[in-house]
C-alpha atoms as a PDB file:
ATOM      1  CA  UNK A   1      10.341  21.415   6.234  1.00  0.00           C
ATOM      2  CA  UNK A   2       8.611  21.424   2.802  1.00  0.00           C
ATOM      3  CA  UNK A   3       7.690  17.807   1.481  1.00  0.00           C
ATOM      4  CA  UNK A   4       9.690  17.307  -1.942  1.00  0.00           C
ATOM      5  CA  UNK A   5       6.977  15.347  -4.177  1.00  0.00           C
ATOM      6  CA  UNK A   6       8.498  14.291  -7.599  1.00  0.00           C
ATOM      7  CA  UNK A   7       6.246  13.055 -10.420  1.00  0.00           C
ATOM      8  CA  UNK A   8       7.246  12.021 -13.896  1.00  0.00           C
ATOM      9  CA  UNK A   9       3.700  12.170 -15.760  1.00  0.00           C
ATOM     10  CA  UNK A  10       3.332   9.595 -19.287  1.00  0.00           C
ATOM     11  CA  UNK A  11       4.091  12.846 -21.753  1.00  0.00           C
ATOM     12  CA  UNK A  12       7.569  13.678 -19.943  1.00  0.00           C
ATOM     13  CA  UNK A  13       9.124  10.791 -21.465  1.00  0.00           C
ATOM     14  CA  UNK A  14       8.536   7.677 -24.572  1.00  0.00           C
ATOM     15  CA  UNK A  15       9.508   4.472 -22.333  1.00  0.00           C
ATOM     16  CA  UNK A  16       9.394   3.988 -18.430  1.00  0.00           C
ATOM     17  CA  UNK A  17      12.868   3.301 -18.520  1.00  0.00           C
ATOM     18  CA  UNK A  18      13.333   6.669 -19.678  1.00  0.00           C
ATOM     19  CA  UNK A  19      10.454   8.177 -17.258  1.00  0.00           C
ATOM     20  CA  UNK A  20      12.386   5.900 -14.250  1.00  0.00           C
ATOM     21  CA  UNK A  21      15.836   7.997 -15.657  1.00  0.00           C
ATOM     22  CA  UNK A  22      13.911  11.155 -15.569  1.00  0.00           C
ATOM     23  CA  UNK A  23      12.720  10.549 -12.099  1.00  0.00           C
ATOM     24  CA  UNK A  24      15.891   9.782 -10.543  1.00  0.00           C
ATOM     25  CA  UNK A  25      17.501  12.795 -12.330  1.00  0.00           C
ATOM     26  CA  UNK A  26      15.157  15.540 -10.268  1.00  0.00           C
ATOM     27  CA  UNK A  27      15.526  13.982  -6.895  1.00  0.00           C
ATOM     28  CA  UNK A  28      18.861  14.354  -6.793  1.00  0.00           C
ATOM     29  CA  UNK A  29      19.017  17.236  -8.393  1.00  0.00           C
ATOM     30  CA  UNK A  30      16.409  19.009  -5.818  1.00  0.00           C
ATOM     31  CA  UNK A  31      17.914  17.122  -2.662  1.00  0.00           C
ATOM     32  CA  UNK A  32      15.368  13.888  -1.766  1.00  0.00           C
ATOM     33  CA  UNK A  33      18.819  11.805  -1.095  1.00  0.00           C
ATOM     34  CA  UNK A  34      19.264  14.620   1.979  1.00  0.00           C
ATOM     35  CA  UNK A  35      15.540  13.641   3.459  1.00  0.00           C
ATOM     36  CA  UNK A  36      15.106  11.437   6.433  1.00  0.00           C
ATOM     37  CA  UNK A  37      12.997   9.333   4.252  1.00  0.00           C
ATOM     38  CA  UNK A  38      12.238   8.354   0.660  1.00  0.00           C
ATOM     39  CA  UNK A  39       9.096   7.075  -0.821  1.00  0.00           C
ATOM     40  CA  UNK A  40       8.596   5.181  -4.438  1.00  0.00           C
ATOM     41  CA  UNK A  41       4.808   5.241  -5.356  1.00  0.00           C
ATOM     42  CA  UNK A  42       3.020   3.298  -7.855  1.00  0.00           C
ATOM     43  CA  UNK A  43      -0.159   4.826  -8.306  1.00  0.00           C
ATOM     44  CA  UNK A  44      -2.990   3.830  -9.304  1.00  0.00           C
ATOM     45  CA  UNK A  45      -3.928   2.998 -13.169  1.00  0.00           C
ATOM     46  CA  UNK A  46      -5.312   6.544 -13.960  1.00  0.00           C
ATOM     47  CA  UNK A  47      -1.653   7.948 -12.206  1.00  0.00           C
ATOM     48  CA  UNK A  48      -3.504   9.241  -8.755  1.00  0.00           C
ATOM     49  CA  UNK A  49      -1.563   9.106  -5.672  1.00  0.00           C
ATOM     50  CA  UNK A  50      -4.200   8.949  -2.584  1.00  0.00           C
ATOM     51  CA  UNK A  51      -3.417  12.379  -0.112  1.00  0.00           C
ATOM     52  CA  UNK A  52      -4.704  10.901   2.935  1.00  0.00           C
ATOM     53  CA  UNK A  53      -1.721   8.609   2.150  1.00  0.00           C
ATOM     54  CA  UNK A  54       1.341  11.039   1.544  1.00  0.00           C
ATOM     55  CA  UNK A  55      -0.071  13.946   3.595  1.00  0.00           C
ATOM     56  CA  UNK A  56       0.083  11.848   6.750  1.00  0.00           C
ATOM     57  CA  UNK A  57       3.636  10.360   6.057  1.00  0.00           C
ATOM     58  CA  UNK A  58       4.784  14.021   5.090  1.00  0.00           C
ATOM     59  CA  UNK A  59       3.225  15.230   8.776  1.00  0.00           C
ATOM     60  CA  UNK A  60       4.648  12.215  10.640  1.00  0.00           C
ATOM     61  CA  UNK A  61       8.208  12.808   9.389  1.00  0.00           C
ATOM     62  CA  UNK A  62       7.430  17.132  10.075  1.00  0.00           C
ATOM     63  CA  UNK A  63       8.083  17.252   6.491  1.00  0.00           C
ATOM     64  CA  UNK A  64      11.311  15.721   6.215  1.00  0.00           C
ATOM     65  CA  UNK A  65      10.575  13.560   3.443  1.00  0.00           C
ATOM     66  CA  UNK A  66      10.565  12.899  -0.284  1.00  0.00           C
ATOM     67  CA  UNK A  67       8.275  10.770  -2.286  1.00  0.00           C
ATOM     68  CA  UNK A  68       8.290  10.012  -6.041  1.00  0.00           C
ATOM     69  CA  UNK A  69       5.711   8.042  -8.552  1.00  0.00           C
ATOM     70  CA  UNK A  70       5.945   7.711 -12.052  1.00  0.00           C
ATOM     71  CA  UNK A  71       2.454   7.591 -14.154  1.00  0.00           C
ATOM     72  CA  UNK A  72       2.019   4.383 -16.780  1.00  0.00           C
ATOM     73  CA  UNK A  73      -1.575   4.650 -17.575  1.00  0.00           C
ATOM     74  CA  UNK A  74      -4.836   6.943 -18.227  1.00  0.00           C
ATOM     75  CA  UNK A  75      -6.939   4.086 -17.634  1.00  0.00           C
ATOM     76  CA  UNK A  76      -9.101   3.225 -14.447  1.00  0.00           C
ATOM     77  CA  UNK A  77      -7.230   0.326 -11.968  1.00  0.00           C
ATOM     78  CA  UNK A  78      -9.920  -2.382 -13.391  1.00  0.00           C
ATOM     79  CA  UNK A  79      -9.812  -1.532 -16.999  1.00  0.00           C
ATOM     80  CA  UNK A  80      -5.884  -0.985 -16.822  1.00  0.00           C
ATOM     81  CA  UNK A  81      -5.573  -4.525 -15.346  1.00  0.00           C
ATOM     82  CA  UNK A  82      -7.540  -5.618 -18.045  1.00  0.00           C
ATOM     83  CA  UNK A  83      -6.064  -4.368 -21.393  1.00  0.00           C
ATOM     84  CA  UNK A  84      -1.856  -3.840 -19.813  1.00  0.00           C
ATOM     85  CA  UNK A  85      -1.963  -6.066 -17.152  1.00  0.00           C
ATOM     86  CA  UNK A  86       1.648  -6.204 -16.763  1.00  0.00           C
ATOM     87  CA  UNK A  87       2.293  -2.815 -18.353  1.00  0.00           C
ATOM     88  CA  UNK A  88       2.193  -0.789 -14.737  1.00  0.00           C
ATOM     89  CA  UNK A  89       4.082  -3.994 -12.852  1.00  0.00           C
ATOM     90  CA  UNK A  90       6.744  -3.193 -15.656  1.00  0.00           C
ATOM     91  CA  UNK A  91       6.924   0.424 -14.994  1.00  0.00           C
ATOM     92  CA  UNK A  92       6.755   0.153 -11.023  1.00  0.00           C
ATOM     93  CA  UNK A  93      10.032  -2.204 -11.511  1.00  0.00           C
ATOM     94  CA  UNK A  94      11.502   0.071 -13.559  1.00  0.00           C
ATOM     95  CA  UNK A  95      10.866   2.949 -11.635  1.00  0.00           C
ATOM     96  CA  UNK A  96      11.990   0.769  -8.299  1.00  0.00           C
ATOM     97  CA  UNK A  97      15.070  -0.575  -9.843  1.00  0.00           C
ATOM     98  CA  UNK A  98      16.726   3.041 -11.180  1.00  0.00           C
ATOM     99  CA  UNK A  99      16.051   4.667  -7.672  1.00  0.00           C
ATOM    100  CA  UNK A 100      17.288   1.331  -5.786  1.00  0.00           C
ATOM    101  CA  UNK A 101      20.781   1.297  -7.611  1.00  0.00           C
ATOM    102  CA  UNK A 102      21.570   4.524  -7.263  1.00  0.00           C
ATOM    103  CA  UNK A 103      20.423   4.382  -3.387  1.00  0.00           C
ATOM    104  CA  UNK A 104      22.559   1.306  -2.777  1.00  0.00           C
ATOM    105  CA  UNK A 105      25.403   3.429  -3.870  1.00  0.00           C
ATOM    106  CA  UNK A 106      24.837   6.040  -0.851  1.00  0.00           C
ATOM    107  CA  UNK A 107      27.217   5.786   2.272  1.00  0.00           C
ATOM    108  CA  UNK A 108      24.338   3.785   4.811  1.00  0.00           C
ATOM    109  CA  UNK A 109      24.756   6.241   7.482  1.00  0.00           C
ATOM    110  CA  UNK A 110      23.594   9.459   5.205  1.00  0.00           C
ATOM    111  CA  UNK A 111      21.245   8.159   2.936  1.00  0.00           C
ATOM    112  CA  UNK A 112      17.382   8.302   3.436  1.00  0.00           C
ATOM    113  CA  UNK A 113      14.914   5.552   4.867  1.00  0.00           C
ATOM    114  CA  UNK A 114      13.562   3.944   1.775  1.00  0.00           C
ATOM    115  CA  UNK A 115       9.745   3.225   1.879  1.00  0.00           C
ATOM    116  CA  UNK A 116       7.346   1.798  -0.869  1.00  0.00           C
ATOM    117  CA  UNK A 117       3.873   2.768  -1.018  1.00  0.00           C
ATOM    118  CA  UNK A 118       0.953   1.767  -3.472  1.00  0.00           C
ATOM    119  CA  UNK A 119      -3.174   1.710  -3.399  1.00  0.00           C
ATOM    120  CA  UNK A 120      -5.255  -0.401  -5.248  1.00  0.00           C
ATOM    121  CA  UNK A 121      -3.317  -1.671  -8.482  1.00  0.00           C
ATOM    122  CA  UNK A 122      -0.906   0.514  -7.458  1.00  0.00           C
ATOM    123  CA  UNK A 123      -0.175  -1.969  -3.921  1.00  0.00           C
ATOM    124  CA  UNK A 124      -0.469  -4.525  -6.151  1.00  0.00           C
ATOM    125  CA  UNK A 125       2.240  -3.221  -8.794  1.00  0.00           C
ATOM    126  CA  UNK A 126       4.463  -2.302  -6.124  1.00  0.00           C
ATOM    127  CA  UNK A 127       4.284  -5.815  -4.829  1.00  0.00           C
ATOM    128  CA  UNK A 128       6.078  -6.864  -7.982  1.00  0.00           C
ATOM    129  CA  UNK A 129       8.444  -4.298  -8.047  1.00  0.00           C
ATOM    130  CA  UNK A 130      10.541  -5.435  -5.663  1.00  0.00           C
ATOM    131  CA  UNK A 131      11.808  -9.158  -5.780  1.00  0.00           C
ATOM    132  CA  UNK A 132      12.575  -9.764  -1.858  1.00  0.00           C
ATOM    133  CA  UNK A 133      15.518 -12.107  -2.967  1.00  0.00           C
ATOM    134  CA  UNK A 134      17.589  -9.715  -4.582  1.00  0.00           C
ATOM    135  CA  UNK A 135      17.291  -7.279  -1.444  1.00  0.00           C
ATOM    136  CA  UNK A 136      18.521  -9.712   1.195  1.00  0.00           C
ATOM    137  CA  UNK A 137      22.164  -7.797   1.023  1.00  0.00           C
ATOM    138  CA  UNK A 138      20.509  -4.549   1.913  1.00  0.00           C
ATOM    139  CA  UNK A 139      17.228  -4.399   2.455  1.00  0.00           C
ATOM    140  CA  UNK A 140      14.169  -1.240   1.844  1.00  0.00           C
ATOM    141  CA  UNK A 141      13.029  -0.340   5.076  1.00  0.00           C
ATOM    142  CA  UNK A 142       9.417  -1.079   4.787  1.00  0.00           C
ATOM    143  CA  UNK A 143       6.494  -0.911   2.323  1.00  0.00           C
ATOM    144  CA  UNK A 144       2.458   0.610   3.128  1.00  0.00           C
ATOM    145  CA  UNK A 145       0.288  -1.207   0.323  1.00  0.00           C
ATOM    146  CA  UNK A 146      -3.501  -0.768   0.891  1.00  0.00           C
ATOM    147  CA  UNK A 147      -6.358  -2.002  -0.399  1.00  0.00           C
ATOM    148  CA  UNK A 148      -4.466  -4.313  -2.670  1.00  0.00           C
ATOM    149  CA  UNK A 149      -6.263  -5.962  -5.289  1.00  0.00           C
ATOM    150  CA  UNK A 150      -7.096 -10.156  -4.628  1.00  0.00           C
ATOM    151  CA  UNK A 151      -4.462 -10.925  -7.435  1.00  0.00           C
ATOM    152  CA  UNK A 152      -1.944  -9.721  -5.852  1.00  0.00           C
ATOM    153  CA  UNK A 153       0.457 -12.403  -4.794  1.00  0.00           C
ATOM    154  CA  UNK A 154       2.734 -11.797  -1.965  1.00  0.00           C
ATOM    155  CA  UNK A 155      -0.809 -10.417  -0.443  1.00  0.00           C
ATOM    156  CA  UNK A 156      -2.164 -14.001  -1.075  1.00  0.00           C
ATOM    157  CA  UNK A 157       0.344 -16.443  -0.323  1.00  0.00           C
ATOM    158  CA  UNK A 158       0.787 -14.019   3.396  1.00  0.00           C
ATOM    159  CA  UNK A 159      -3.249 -14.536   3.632  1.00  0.00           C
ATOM    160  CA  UNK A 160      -3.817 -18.294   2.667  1.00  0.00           C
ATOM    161  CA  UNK A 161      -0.612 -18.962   5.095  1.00  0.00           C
ATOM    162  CA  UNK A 162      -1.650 -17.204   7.902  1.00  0.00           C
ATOM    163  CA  UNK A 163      -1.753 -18.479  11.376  1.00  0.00           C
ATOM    164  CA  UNK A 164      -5.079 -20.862  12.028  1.00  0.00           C
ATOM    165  CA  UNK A 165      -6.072 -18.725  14.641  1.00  0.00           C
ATOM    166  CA  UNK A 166      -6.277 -15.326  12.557  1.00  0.00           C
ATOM    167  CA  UNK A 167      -9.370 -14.663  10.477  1.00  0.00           C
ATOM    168  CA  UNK A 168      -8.891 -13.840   6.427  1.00  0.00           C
ATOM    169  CA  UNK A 169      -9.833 -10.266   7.252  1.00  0.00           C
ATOM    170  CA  UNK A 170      -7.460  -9.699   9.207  1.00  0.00           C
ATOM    171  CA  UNK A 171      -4.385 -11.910   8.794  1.00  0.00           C
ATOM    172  CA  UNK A 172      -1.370 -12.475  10.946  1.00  0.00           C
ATOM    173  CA  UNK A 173       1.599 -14.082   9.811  1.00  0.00           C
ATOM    174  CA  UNK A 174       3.708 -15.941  11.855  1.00  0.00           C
ATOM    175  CA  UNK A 175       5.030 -13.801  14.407  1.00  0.00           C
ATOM    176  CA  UNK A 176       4.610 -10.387  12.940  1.00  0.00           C
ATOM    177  CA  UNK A 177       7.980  -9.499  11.966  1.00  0.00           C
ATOM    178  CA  UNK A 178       8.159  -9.839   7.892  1.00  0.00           C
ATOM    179  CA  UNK A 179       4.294  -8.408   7.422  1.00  0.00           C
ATOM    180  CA  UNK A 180       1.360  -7.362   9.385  1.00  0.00           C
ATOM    181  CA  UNK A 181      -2.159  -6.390   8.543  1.00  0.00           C
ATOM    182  CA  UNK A 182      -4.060  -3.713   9.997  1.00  0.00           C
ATOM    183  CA  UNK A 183      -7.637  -2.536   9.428  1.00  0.00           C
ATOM    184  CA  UNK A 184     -10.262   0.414  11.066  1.00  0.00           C
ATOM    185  CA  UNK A 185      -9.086  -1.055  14.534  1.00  0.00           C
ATOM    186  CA  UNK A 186      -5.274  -1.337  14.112  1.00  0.00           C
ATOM    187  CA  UNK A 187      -3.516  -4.495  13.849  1.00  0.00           C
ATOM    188  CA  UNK A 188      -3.464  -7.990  15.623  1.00  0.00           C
ATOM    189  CA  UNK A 189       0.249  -8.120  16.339  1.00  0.00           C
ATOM    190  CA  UNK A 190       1.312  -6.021  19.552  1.00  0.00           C
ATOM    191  CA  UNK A 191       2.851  -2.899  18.975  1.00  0.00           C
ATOM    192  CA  UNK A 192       6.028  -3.876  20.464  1.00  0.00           C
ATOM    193  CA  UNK A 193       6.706  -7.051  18.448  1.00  0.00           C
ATOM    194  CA  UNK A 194       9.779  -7.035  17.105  1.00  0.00           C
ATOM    195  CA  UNK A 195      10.128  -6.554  13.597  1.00  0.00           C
ATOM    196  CA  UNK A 196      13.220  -7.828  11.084  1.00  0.00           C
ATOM    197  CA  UNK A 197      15.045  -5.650   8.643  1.00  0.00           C
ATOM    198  CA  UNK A 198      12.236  -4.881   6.384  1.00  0.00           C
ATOM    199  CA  UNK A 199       8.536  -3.934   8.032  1.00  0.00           C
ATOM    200  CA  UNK A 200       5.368  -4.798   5.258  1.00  0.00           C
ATOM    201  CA  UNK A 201       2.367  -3.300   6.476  1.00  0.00           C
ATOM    202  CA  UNK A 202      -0.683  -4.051   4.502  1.00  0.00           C
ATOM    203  CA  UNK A 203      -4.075  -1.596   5.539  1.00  0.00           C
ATOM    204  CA  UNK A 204      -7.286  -3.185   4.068  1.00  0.00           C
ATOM    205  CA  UNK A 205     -10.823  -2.763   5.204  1.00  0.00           C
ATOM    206  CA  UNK A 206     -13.052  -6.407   4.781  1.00  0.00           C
ATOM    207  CA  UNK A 207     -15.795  -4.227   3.088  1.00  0.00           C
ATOM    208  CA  UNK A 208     -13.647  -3.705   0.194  1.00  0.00           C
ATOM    209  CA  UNK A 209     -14.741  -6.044  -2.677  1.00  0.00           C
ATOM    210  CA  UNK A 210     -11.221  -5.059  -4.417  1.00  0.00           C
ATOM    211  CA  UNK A 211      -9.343  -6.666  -1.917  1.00  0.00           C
ATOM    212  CA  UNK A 212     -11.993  -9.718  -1.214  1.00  0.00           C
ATOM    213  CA  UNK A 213     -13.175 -10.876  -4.472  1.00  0.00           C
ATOM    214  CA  UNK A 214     -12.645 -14.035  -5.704  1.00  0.00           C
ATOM    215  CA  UNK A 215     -13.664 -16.397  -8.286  1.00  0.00           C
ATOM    216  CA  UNK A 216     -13.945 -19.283  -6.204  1.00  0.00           C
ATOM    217  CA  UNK A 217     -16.857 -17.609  -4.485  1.00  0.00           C
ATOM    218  CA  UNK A 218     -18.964 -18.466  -7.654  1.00  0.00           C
ATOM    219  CA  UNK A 219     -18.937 -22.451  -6.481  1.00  0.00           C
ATOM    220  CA  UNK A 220     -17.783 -22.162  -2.339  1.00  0.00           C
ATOM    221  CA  UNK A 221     -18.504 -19.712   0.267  1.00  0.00           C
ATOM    222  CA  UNK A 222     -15.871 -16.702   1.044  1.00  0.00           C
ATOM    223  CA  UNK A 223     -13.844 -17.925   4.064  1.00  0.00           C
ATOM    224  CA  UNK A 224     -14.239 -14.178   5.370  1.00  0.00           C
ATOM    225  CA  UNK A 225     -18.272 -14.872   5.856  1.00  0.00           C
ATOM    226  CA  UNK A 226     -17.447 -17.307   8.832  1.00  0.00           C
ATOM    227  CA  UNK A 227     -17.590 -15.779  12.134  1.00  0.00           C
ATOM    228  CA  UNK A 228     -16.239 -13.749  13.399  1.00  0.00           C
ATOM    229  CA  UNK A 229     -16.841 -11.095  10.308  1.00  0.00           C
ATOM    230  CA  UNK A 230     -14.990  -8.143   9.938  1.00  0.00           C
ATOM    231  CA  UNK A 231     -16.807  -4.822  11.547  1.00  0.00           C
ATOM    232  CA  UNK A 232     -17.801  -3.903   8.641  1.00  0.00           C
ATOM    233  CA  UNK A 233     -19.660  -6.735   7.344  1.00  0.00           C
ATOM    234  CA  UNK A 234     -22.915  -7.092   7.293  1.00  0.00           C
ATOM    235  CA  UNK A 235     -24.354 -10.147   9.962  1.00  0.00           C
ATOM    236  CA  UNK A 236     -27.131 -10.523   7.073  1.00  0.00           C
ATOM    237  CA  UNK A 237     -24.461 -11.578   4.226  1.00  0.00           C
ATOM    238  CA  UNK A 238     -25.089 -14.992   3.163  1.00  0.00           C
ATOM    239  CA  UNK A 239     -23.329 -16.782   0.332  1.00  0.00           C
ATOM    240  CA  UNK A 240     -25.435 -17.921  -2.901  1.00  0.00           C
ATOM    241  CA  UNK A 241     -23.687 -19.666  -5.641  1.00  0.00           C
ATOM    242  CA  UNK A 242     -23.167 -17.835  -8.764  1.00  0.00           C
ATOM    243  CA  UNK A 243     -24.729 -14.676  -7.181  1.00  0.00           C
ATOM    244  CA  UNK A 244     -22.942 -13.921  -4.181  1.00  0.00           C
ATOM    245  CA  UNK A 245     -19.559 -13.471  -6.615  1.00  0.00           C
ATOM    246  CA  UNK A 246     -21.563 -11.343  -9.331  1.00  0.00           C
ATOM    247  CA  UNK A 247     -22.976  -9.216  -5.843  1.00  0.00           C
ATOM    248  CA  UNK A 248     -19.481  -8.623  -4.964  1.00  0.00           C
ATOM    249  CA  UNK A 249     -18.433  -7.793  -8.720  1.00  0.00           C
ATOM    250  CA  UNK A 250     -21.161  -5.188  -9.037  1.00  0.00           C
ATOM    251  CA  UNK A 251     -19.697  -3.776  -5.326  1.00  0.00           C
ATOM    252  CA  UNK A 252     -16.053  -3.458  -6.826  1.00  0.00           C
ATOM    253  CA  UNK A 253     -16.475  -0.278  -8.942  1.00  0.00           C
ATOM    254  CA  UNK A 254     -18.854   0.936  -6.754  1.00  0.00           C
ATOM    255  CA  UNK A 255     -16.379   0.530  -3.416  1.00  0.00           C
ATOM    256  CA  UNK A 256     -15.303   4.247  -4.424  1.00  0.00           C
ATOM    257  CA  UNK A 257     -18.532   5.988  -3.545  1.00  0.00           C
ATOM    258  CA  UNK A 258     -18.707   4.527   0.050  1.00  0.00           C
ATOM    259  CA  UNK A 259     -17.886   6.523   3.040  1.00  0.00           C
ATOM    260  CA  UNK A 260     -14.611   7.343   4.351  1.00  0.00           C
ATOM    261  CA  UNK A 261     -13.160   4.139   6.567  1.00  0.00           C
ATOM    262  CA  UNK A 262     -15.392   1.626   4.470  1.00  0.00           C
ATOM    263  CA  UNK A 263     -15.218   0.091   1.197  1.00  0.00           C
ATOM    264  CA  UNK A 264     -11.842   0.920  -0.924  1.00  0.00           C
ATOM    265  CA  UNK A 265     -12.161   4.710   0.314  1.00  0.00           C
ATOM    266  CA  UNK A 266      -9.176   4.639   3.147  1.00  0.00           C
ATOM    267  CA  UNK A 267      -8.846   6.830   6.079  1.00  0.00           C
ATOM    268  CA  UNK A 268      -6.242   9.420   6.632  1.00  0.00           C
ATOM    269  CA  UNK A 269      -6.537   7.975  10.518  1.00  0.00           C
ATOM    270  CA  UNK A 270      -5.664   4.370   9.762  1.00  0.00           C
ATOM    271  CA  UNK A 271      -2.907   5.414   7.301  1.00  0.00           C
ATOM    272  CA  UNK A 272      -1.341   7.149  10.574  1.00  0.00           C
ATOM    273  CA  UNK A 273      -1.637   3.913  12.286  1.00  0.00           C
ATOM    274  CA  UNK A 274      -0.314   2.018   9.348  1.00  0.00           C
ATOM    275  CA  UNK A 275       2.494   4.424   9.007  1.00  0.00           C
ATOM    276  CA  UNK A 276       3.679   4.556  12.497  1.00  0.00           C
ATOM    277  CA  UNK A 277       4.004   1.008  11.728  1.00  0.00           C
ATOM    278  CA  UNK A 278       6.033   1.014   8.695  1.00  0.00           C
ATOM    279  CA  UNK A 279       8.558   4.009   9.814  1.00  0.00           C
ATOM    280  CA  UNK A 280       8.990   3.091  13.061  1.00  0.00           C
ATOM    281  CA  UNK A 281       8.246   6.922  13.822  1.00  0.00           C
ATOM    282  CA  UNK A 282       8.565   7.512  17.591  1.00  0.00           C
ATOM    283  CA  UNK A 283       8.434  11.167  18.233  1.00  0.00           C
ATOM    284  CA  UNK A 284       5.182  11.665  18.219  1.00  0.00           C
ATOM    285  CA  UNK A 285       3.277  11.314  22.043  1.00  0.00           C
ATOM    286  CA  UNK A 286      -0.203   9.678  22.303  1.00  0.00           C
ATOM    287  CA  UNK A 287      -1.970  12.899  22.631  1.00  0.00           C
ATOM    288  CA  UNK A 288      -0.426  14.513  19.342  1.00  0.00           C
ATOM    289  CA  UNK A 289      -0.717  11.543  17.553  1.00  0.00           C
ATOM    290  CA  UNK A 290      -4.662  11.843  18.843  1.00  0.00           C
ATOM    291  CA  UNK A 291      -4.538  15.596  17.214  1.00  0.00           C
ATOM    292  CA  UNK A 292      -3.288  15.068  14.266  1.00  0.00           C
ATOM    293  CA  UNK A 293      -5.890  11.793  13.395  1.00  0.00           C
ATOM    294  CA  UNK A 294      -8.469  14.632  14.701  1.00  0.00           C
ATOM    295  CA  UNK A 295      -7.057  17.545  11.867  1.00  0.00           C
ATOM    296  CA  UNK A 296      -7.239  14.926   9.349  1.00  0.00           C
ATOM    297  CA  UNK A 297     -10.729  13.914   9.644  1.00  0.00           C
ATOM    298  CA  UNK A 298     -13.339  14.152   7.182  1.00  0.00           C
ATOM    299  CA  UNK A 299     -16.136  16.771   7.981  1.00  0.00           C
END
C-alpha cells in the first residue's frame, strides 16, 4: 500500500491548536483511521522528521500505515530549547491530545495501532505529550523516541532507576515490560519478555553527547565512563573536571557529522530492531528481516 504521511507545516495555520485541528481534519479525510497503524511525530526543532525512521516503519507494516507531525519551530533542536523551551512540548501536546480524542472515539476493534515517535527534541517533546496517567483507561500502543536529549524526564527517572546490574548506556528497567533500551547491538531484555499494554522503546547510541551530557560532569565523573563502556566509547576517555563537560559540549553540535550508527546520526538497521520492538510486528522471517536491514544500508 502507499504510506499516508500528513504534515501541517508553521504557515498552514496561526496557533498549534489550530495546526493540531488542521492535522486531524486531513487524516480522516484521506483515510489514516483505516491503516493498521498510526504514528504522531514531533520532529525535531527545525520541523525534520528522520527517514531512516518512518521509511522502516512504513516497510515493516508493507505500507499499511499513516504517520502525522506538526512543525512548531525554524530553529535548530539546541537553539529551539533555548529561546521556546516549552513552545514545541506545547505543540506536541496539542497535536497528541486532538488526534487522541478523536481516536478514543473509534470502535477498538477497527481503529489503527497508535504509535508515538520523536528524535532528538523531538523524543524529548513527545515525552511530554503524553501524561501516562490520563491513558491508563486506554492506553497508545507504544512509543520509538531516540536519541533523546539528557533533559528529558521520563528518559531520566527510567535511567537513574534502573536495575544495579544494567550499565547507564544501556538501561534496563525492572523487568522490561513498561520500557526498554536498545542500542547498535539490540536490547538487554529478551525478545520474548512479556510486555504490558503500552511498549516504550528508547534507541540511543552512548557516543551521542545529546543524550549523555550532563552538568554534573563539570564537578564528578560520568557514571557511563565506568566499565564496561559502551562500544562506542573510546577506552582512552578519561574524566577532567571542568573540561571533560565543555569536551562533551563542543561534541553535541558536532554529533551530526559522525558516521551512520555513531554519534546522534541513527541507523535505519537499529530503527528496524527498535521497531519490531515497539509494533510487535511478526510477519516478517529472520532472513527478510536480514534483507531489508541490507536495502537500507548506507553505501
Amino acid at each position: 500500500m502507499e504510506p499516508i504521511r500528513v504534515y501541517v507545516g508553521l504557515p498552514a495555520a496561526e496557533t498549534p491548536d489550530e495546526r493540531a485541528r488542521l492535522a486531524l481534519a486531513e487524516l480522516k479525510r484521506v483515510g489514516a483511521f483505516s491503516r493498521a497503524a498510526l504514528v504522531v511525530i514531533t520532529p525535531t526543532g527545525t520541523g525534520w522528521v528522520d527517514p531512516a525512521a518512518i521509511d522502516t516503519l512504513e516497510c515493516l507494516f508493507h505500507g499499511d500505515v499513516a504517520s502525522v507531525a506538526q512543525q512548531y519551530s525554524y530553529l535548530s533542536s539546541p537553539l529551539s530549547l533555548l529561546v521556546e523551551p516549552d513552545y514545541g512540548a506545547d505543540a506536541a501536546r496539542t497535536l497528541f491530545g486532538e488526534i487522541y480524542r478523536y481516536w478514543t472515539t473509534l470502535p477498538k476493534d477497527r481503529r489503527p495501532k497508535l504509535f508515538l515517535h520523536g528524535l532528538s527534541l523531538g523524543a524529548m517533546n513527545s515525552e511530554r505529550s503524553m501524561a501516562l496517567y490520563d491513558l491508563l483507561g486506554d492506553p497508545v500502543q507504544g512509543a520509538l523516541w531516540s536519541g533523546p536529549p539528557f533533559e528529558s524526564t521520563l528518559w531520566r527517572s527510567l535511567t537513574e532507576e534502573r536495575n544495579p546490574d544494567s550499565p547507564p548506556w544501556l538501561p534496563r528497567f525492572r523487568n522490561g515490560s513498561f520500557a526498554r533500551f536498545m542500542n547498535q547491538d539490540g536490547g538487554n531484555v529478551p525478545r520474548d519478555a512479556p510486555w504490558g499494554p503500552t511498549r516504550i522503546v528508547y534507541l540511543q547510541y552512548a557516543s551521542d553527547p545529546i543524550v549523555f551530557f550532563d552538568y554534573r560532569y563539570f564537578y564528578r565523573p560520568p557514571p557511563w565512563l565506568s566499565e564496561p563502556r559502551g562500544p562506542d566509547v573510546s577506552p582512552d576517555l578519561r574524566w577532567y573536571p571542568v573540561v571533560t563537560a565543555l569536551q562533551l559540549a563542543v561534541d553535541a553540535p558536532m554529533s551530526m557529522q559522525t558516521p551512520v550508527g555513531y554519534g546522534h546520526v541513527y541507523a535505519a538497521q537499529h530503527y528496524i530492531d527498535a521497531w519490531l520492538e515497539v509494533t510487535g510486528v511478526r510477519d516478517w522471517s529472520p532472513e527478510d528481516i536480514a534483507r531489508l536491514k541490507r536495502d537500507f544500508e548506507v553505501p
